[in-house]
C-alpha atoms as a PDB file:
ATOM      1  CA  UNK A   1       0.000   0.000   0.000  1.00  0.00           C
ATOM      2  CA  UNK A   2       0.900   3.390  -0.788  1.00  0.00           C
ATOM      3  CA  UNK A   3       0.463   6.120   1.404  1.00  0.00           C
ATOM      4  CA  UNK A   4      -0.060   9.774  -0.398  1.00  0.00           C
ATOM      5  CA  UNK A   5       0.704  13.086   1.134  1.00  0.00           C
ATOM      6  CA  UNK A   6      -0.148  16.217  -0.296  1.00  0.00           C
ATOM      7  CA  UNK A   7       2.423  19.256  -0.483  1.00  0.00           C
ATOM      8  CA  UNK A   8       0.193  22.472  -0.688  1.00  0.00           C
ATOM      9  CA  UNK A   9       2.091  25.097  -2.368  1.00  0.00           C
ATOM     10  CA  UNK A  10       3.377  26.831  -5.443  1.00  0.00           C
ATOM     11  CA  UNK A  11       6.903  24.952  -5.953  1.00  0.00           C
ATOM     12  CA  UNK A  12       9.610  27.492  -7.178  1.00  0.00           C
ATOM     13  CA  UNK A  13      13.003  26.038  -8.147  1.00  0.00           C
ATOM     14  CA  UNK A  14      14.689  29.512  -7.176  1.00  0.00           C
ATOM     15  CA  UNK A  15      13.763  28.759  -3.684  1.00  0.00           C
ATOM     16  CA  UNK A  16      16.064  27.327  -0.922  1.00  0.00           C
ATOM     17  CA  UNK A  17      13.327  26.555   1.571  1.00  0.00           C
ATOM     18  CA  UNK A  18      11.567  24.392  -0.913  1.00  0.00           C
ATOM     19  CA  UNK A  19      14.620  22.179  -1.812  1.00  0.00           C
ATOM     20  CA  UNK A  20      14.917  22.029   1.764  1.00  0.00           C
ATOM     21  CA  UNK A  21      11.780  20.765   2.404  1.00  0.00           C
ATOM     22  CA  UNK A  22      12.499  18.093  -0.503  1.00  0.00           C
ATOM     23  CA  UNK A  23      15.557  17.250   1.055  1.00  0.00           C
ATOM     24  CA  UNK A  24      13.816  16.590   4.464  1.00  0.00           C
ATOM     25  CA  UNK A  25      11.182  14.093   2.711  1.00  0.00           C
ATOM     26  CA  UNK A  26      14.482  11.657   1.305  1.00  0.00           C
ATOM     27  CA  UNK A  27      15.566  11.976   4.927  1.00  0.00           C
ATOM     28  CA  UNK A  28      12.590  10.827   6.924  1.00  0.00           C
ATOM     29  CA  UNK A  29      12.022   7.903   4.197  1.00  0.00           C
ATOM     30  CA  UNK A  30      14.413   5.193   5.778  1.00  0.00           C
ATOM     31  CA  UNK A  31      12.422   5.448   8.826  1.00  0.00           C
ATOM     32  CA  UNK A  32       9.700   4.169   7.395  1.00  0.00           C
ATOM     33  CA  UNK A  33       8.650   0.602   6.236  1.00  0.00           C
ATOM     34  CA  UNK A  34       6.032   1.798   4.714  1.00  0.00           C
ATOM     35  CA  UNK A  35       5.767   3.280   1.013  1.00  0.00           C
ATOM     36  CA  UNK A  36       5.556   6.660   0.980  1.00  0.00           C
ATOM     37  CA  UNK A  37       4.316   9.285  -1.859  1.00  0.00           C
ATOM     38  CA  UNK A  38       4.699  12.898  -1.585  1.00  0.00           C
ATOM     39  CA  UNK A  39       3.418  15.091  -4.144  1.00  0.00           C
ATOM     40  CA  UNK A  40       3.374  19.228  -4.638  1.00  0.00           C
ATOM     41  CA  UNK A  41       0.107  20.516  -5.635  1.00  0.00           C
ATOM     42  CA  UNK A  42      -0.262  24.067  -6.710  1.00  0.00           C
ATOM     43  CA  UNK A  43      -2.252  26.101  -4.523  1.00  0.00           C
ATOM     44  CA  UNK A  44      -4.592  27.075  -7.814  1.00  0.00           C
ATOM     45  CA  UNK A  45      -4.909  23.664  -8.579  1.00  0.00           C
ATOM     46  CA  UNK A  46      -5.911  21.158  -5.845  1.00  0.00           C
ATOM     47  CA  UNK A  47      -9.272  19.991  -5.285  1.00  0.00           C
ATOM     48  CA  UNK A  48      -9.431  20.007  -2.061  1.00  0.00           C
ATOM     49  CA  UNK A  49     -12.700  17.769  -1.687  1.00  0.00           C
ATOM     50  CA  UNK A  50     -11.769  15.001  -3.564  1.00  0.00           C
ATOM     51  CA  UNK A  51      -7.746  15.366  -2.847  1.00  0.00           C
ATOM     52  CA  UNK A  52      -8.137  15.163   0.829  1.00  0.00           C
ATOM     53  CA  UNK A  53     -11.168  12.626   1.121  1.00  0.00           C
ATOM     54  CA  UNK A  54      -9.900   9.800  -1.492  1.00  0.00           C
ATOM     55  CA  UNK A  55      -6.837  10.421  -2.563  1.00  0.00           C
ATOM     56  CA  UNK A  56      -4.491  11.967   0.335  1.00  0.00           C
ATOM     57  CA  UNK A  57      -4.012  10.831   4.102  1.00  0.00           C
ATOM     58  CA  UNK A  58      -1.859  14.287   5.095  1.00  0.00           C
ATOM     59  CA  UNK A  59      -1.804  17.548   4.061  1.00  0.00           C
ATOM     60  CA  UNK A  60       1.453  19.584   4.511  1.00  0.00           C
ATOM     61  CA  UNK A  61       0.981  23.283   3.572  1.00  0.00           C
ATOM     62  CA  UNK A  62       4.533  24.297   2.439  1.00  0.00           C
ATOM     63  CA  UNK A  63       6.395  28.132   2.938  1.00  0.00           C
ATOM     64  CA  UNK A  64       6.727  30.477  -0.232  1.00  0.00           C
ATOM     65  CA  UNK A  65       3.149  32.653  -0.131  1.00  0.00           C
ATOM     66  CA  UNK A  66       1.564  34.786  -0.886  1.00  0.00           C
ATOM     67  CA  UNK A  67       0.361  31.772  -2.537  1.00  0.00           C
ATOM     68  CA  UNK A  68      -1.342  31.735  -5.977  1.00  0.00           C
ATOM     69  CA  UNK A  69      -4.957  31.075  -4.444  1.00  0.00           C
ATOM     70  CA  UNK A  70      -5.154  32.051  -1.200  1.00  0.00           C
ATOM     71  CA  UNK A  71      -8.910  31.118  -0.913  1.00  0.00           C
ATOM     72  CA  UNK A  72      -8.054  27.831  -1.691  1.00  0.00           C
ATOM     73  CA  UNK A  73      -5.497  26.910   0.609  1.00  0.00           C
ATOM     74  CA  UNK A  74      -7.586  28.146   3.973  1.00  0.00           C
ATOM     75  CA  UNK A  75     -10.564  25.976   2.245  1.00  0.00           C
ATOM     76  CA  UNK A  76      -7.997  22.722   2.625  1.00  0.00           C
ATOM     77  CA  UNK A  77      -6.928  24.068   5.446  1.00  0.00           C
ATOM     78  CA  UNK A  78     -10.500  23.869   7.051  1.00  0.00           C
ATOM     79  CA  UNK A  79     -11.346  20.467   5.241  1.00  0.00           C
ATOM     80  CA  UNK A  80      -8.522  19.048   6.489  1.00  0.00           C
ATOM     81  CA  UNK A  81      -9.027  20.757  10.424  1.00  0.00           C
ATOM     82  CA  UNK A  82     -13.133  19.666  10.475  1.00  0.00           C
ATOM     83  CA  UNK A  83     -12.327  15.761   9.029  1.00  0.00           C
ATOM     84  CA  UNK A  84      -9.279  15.760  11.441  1.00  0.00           C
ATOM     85  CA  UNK A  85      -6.673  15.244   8.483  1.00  0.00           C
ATOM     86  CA  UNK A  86      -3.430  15.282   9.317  1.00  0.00           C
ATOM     87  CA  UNK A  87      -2.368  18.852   9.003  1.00  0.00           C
ATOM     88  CA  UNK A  88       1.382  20.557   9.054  1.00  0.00           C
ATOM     89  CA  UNK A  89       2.255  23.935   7.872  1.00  0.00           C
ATOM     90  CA  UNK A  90       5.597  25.709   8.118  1.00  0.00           C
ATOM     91  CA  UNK A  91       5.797  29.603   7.648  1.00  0.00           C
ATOM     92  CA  UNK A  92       3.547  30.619   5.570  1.00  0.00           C
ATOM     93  CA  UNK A  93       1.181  27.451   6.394  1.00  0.00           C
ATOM     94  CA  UNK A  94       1.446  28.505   9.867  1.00  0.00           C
ATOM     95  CA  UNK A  95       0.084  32.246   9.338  1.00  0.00           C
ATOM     96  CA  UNK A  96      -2.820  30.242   6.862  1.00  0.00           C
ATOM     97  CA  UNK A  97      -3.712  27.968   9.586  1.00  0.00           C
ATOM     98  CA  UNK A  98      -3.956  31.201  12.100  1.00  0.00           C
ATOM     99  CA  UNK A  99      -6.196  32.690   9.567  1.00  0.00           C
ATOM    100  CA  UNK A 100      -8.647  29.583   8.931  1.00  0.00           C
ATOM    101  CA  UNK A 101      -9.201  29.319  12.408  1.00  0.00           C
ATOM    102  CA  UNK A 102      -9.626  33.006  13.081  1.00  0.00           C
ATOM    103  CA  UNK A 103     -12.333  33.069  10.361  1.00  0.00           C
ATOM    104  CA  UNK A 104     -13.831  30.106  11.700  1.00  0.00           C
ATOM    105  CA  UNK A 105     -13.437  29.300  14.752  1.00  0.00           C
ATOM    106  CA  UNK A 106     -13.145  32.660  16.558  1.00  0.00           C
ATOM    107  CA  UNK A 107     -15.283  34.528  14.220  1.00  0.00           C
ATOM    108  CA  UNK A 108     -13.101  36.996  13.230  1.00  0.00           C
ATOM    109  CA  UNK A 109     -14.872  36.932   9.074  1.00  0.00           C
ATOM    110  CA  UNK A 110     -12.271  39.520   7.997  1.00  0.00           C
ATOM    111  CA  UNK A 111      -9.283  38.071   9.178  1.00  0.00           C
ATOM    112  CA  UNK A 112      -6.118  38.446   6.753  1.00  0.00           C
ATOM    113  CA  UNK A 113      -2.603  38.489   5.621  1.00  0.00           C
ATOM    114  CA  UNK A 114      -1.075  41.988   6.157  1.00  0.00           C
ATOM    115  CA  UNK A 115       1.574  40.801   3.309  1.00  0.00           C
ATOM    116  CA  UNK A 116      -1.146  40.046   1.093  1.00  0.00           C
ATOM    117  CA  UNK A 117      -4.501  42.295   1.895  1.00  0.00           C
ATOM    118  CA  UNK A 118      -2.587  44.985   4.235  1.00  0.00           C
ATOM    119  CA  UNK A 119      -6.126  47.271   4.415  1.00  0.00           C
ATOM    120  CA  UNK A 120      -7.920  44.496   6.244  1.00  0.00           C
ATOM    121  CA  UNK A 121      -9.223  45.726   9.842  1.00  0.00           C
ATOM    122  CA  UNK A 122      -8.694  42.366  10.858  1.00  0.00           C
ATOM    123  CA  UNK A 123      -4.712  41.822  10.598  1.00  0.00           C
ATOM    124  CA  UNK A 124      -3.800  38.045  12.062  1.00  0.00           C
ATOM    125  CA  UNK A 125      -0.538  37.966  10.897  1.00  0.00           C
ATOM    126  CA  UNK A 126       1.138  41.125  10.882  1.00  0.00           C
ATOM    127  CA  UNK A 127       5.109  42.338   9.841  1.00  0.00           C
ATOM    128  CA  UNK A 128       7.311  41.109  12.560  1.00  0.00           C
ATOM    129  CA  UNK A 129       9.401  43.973  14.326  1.00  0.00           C
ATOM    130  CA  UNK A 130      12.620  42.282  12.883  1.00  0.00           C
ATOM    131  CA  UNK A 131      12.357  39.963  10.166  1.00  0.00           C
ATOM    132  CA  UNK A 132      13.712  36.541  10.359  1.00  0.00           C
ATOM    133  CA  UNK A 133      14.614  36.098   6.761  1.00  0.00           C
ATOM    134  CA  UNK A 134      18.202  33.143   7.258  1.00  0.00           C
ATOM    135  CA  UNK A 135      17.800  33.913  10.975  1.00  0.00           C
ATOM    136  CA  UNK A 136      18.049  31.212  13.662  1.00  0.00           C
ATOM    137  CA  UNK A 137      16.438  31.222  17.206  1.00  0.00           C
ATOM    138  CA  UNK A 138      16.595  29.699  20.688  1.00  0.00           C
ATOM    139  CA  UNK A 139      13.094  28.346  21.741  1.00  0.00           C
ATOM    140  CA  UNK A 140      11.119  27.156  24.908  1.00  0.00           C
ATOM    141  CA  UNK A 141       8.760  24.581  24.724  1.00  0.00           C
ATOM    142  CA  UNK A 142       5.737  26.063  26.699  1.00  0.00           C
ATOM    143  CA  UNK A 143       3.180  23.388  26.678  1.00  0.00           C
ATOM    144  CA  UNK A 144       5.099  20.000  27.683  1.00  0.00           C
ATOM    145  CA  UNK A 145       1.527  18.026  27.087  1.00  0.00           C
ATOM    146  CA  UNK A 146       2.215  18.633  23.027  1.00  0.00           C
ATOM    147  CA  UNK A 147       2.959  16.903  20.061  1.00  0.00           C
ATOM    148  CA  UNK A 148       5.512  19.329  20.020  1.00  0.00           C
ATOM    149  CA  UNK A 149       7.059  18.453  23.444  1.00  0.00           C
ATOM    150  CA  UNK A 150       6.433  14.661  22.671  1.00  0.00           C
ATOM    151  CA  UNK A 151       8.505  14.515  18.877  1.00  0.00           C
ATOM    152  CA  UNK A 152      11.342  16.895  19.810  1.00  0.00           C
ATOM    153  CA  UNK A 153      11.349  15.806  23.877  1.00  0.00           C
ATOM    154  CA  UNK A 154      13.866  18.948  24.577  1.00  0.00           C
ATOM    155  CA  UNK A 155      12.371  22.017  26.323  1.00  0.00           C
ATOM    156  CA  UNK A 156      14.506  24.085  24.684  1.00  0.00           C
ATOM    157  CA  UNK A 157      15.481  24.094  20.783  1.00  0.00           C
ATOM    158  CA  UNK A 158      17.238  26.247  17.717  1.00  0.00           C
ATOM    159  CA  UNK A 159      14.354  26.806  14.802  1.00  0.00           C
ATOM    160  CA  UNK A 160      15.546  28.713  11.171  1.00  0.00           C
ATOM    161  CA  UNK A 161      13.246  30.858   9.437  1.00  0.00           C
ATOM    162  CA  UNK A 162      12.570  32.262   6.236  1.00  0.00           C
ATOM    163  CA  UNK A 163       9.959  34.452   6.533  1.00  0.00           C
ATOM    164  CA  UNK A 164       8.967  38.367   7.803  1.00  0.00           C
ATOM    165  CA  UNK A 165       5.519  38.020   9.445  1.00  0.00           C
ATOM    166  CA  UNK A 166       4.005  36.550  12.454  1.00  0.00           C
ATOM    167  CA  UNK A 167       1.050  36.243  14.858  1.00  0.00           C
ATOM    168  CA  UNK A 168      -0.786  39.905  15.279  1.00  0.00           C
ATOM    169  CA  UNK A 169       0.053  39.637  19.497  1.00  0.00           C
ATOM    170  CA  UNK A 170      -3.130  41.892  20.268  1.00  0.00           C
ATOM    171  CA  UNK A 171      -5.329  38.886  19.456  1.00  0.00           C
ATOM    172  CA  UNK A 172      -3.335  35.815  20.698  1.00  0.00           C
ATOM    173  CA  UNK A 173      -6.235  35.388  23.566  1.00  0.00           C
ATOM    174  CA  UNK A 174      -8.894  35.067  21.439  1.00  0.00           C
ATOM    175  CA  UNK A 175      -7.204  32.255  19.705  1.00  0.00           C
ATOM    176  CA  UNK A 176      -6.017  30.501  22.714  1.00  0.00           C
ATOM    177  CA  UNK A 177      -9.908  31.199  24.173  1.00  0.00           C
ATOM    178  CA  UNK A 178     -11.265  28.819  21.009  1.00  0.00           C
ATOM    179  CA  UNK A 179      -8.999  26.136  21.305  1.00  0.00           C
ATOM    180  CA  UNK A 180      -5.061  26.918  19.743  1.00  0.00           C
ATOM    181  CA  UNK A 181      -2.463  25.825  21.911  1.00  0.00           C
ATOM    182  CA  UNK A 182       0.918  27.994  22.022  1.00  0.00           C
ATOM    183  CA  UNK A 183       2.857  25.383  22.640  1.00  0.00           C
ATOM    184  CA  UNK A 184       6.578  27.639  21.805  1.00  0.00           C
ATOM    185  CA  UNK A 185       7.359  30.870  22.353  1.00  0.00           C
ATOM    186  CA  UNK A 186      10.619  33.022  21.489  1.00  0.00           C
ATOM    187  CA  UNK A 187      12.803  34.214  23.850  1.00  0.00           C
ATOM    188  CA  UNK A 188      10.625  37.628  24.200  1.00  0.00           C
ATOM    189  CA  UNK A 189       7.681  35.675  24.111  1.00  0.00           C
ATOM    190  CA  UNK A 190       6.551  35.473  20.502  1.00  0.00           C
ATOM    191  CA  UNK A 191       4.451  32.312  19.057  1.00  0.00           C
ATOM    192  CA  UNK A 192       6.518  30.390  17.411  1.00  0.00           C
ATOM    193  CA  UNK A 193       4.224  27.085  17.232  1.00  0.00           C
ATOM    194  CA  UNK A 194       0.672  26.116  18.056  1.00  0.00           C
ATOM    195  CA  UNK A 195      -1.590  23.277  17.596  1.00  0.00           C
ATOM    196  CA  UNK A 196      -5.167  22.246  18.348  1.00  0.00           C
ATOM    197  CA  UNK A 197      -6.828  20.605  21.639  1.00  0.00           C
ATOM    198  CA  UNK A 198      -9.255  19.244  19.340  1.00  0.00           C
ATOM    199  CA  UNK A 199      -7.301  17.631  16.864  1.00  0.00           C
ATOM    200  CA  UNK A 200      -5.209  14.516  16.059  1.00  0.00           C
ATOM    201  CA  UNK A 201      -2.107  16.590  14.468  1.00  0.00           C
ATOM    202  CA  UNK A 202      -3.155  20.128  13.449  1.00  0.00           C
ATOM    203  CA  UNK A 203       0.632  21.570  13.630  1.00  0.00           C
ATOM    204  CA  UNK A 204       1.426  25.355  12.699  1.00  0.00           C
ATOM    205  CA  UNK A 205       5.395  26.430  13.240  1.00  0.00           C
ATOM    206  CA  UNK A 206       6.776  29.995  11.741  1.00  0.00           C
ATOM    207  CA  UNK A 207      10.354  27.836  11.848  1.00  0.00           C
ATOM    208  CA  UNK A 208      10.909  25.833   9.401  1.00  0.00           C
ATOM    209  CA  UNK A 209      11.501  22.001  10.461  1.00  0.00           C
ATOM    210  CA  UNK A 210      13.118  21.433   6.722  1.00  0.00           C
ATOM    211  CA  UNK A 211      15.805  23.577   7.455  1.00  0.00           C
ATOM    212  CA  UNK A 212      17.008  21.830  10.569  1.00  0.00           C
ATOM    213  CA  UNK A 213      16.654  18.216   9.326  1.00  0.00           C
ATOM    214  CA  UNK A 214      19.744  16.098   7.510  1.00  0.00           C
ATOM    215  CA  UNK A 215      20.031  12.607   7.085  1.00  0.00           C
ATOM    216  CA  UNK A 216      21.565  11.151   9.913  1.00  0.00           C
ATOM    217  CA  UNK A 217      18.969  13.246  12.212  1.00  0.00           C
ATOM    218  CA  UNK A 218      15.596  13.541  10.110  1.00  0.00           C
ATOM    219  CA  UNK A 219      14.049  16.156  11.720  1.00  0.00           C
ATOM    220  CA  UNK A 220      11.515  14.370  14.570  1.00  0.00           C
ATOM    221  CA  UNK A 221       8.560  16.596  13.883  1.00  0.00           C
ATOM    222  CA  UNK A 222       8.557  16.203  10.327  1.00  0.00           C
ATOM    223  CA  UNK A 223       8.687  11.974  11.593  1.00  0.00           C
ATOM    224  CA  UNK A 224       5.691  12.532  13.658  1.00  0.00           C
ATOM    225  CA  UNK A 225       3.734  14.348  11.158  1.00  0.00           C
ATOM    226  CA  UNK A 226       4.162  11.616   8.498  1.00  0.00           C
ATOM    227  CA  UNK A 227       3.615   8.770  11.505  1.00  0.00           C
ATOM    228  CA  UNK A 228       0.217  10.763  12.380  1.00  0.00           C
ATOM    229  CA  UNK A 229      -0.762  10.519   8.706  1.00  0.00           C
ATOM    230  CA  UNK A 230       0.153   6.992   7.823  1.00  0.00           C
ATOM    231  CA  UNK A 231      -1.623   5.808  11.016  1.00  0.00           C
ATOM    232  CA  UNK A 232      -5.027   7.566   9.933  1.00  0.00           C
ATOM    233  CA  UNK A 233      -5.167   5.287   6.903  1.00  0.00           C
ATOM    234  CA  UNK A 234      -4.057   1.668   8.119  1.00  0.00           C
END
């Protein structure tokens, strides 16, 4: 049996990130038994519906927006959260999973990208105060009762980034008062990662796990994810 995952984004050969992340998918393969099938999807080109009922056991929602259809990644983004679908996004999957749940699950309707509609009232993810284009942190594990806490098992850890926006701060209790769990924080308290109560693996983290995998250590939350996935389907 084969087990298929979905890549959601708009591969771009000039990105780094993106080879990364294909680097990071030959890694975690010798851990597995299994066989495993990865395949990018365009954002303007995946059927959601039928991708994620018959055809796909995870959905990974890769860096690199704005994306070319925004619309239609927070739609698989909130298939894959209400059929509890494996769901893992890194960057700019995170600050799409914020803004899926914002719309609906906190009610927020106007919710948005500052990077993408910067006029919205509703700014979830906003520019960061420094950007963290190449940059490399120290972070804390806050919630030890995580999937987080329980694939890395470190309190503290080193995430690299690629991107310039983040979690809007002013409305981090609303989201944590409908069911998102910070689960890692940067040293002056930023969100980092979050997942949901509710959910088997619903995984948002502004790192990048790509960048810190390599062979001989696959990165472990990268492992998890695909574990979480193939386990849905057997």
């Amino acid at each position: 049996m084969t087990f298929k995952i979905a890549i959601l984004g708009d591969f771009n050969p000039s990105y780094s990130t993106h080879h990364a992340l294909n680097d990071s998918i030959r890694q975690v393969r010798k851990i597995f038994k299994t066989d495993i099938q990865f395949d990018w999807i365009s954002t303007d080109t995946l059927n959601f519906n039928e991708a994620l009922k018959n055809i796909y056991c995870g959905l990974w929602i890769a860096p690199g927006s704005p994306y070319k259809n925004m619309e239609n990644v927070l739609n698989a983004i909130k298939f894959a959260r209400e059929n509890h679908i494996p769901a893992f996004g890194n960057c700019g999957g995170f600050q799409h999973m914020i803004i899926e749940f914002a719309r609906n699950c906190c009610g927020i309707k106007n919710a948005d990208h500052e990077e993408t509609n910067p006029d919205s009232k509703d700014l979830l993810i906003s520019k960061l105060s420094c950007s963290l284009v190449e940059q490399e942190e120290k972070l804390t594990i806050t919630e030890i009762n995580s999937i987080l806490f329980g694939a890395i098992k470190m309190v503290e850890f080193s995430g690299k980034y690629f991107c310039s926006y983040g979690i809007n701060s002013k409305y981090i209790n609303t989201l944590k008062s409908n069911g998102l769990k910070i689960t890692a924080t940067s040293s002056d308290g930023q969100v980092r990662a979050f997942e949901l109560k509710s959910h088997p693996f619903f995984v948002g983290t502004l790192f990048q796990p790509a960048l810190t995998s390599s062979f001989d250590e696959p990165n472990p939350l990268i492992v998890e994810f695909i574990k979480q996935s193939i386990e849905r389907n057997i």
